[in-house]
PDB file of N, CA and C in Angstrom:
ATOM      1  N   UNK A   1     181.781  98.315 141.048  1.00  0.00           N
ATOM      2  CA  UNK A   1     182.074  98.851 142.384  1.00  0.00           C
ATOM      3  C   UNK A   1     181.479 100.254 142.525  1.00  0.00           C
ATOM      4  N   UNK A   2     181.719 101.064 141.476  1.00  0.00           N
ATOM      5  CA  UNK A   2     181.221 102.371 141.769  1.00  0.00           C
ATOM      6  C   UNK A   2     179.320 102.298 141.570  1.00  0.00           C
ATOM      7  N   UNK A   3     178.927 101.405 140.756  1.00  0.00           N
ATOM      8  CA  UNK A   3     177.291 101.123 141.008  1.00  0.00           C
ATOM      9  C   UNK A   3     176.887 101.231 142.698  1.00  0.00           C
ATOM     10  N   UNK A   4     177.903  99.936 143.046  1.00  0.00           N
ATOM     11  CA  UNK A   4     177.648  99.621 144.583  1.00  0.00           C
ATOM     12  C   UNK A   4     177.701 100.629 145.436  1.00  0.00           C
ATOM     13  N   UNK A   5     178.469 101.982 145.173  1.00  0.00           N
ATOM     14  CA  UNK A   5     178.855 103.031 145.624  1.00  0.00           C
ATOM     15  C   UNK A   5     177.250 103.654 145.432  1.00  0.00           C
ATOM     16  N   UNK A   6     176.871 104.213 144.580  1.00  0.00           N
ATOM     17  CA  UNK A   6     175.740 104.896 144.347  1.00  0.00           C
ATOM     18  C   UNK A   6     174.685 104.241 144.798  1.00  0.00           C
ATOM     19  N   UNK A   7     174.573 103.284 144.800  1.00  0.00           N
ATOM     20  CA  UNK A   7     173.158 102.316 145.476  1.00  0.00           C
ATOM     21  C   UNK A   7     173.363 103.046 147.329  1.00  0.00           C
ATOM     22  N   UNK A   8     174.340 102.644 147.730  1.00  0.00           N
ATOM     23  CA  UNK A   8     174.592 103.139 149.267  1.00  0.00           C
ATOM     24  C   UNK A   8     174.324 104.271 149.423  1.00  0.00           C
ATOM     25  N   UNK A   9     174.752 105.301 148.174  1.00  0.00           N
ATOM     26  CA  UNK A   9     175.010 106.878 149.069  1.00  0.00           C
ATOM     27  C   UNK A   9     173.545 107.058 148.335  1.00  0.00           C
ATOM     28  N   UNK A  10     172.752 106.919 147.682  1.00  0.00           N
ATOM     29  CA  UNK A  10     171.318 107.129 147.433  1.00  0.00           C
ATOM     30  C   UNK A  10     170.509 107.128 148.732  1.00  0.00           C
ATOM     31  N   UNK A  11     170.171 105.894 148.723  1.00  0.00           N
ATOM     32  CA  UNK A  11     169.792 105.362 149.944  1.00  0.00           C
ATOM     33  C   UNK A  11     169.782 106.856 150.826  1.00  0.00           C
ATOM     34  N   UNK A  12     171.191 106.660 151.601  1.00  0.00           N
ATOM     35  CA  UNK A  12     171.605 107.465 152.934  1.00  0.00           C
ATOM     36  C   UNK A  12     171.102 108.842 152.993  1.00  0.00           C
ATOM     37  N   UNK A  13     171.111 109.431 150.697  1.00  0.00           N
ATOM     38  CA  UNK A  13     170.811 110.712 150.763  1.00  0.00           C
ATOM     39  C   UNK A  13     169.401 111.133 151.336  1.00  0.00           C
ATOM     40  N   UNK A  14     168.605 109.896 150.567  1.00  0.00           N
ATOM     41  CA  UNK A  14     167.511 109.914 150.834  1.00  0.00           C
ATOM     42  C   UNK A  14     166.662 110.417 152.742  1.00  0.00           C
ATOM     43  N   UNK A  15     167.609 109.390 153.151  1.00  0.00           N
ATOM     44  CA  UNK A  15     166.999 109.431 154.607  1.00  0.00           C
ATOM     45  C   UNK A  15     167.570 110.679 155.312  1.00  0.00           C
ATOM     46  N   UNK A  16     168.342 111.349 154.793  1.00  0.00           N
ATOM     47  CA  UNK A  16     168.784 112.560 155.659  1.00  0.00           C
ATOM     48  C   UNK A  16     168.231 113.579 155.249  1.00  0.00           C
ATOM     49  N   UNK A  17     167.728 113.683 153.763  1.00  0.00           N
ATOM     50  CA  UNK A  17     166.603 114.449 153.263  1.00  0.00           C
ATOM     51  C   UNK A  17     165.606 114.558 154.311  1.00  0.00           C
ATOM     52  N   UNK A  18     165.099 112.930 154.545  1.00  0.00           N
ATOM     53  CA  UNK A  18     163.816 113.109 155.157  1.00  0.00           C
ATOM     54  C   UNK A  18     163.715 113.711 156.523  1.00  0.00           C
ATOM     55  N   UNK A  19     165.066 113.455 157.199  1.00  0.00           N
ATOM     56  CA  UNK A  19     165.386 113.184 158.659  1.00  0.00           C
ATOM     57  C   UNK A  19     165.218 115.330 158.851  1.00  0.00           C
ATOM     58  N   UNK A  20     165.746 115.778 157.842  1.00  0.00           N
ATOM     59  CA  UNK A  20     165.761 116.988 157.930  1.00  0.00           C
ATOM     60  C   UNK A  20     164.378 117.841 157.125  1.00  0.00           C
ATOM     61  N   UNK A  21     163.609 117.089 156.763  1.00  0.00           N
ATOM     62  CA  UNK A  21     162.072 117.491 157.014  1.00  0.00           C
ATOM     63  C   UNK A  21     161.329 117.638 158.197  1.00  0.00           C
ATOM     64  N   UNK A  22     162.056 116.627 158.914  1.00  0.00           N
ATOM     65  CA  UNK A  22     161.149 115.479 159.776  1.00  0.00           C
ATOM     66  C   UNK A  22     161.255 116.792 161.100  1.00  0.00           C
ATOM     67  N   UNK A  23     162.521 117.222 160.734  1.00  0.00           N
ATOM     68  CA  UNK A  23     163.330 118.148 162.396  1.00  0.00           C
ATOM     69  C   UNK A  23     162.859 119.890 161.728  1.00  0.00           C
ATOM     70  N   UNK A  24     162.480 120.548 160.873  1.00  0.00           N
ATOM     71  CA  UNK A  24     162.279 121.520 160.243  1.00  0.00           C
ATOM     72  C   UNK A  24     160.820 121.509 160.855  1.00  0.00           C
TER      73      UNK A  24
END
């Protein structure tokens, strides 16, 4: 369960990383 946890919040970190390149 906690794998399944880290697979999701990876992911999400990822794209808000980018999302806040993207707007910078």
């Amino acid at each position: 369960m906690f794998r399944v946890l880290v697979l999701n919040v990876l992911p999400m970190a990822e794209v808000l990383y980018l999302l806040r390149i993207l707007h910078s």
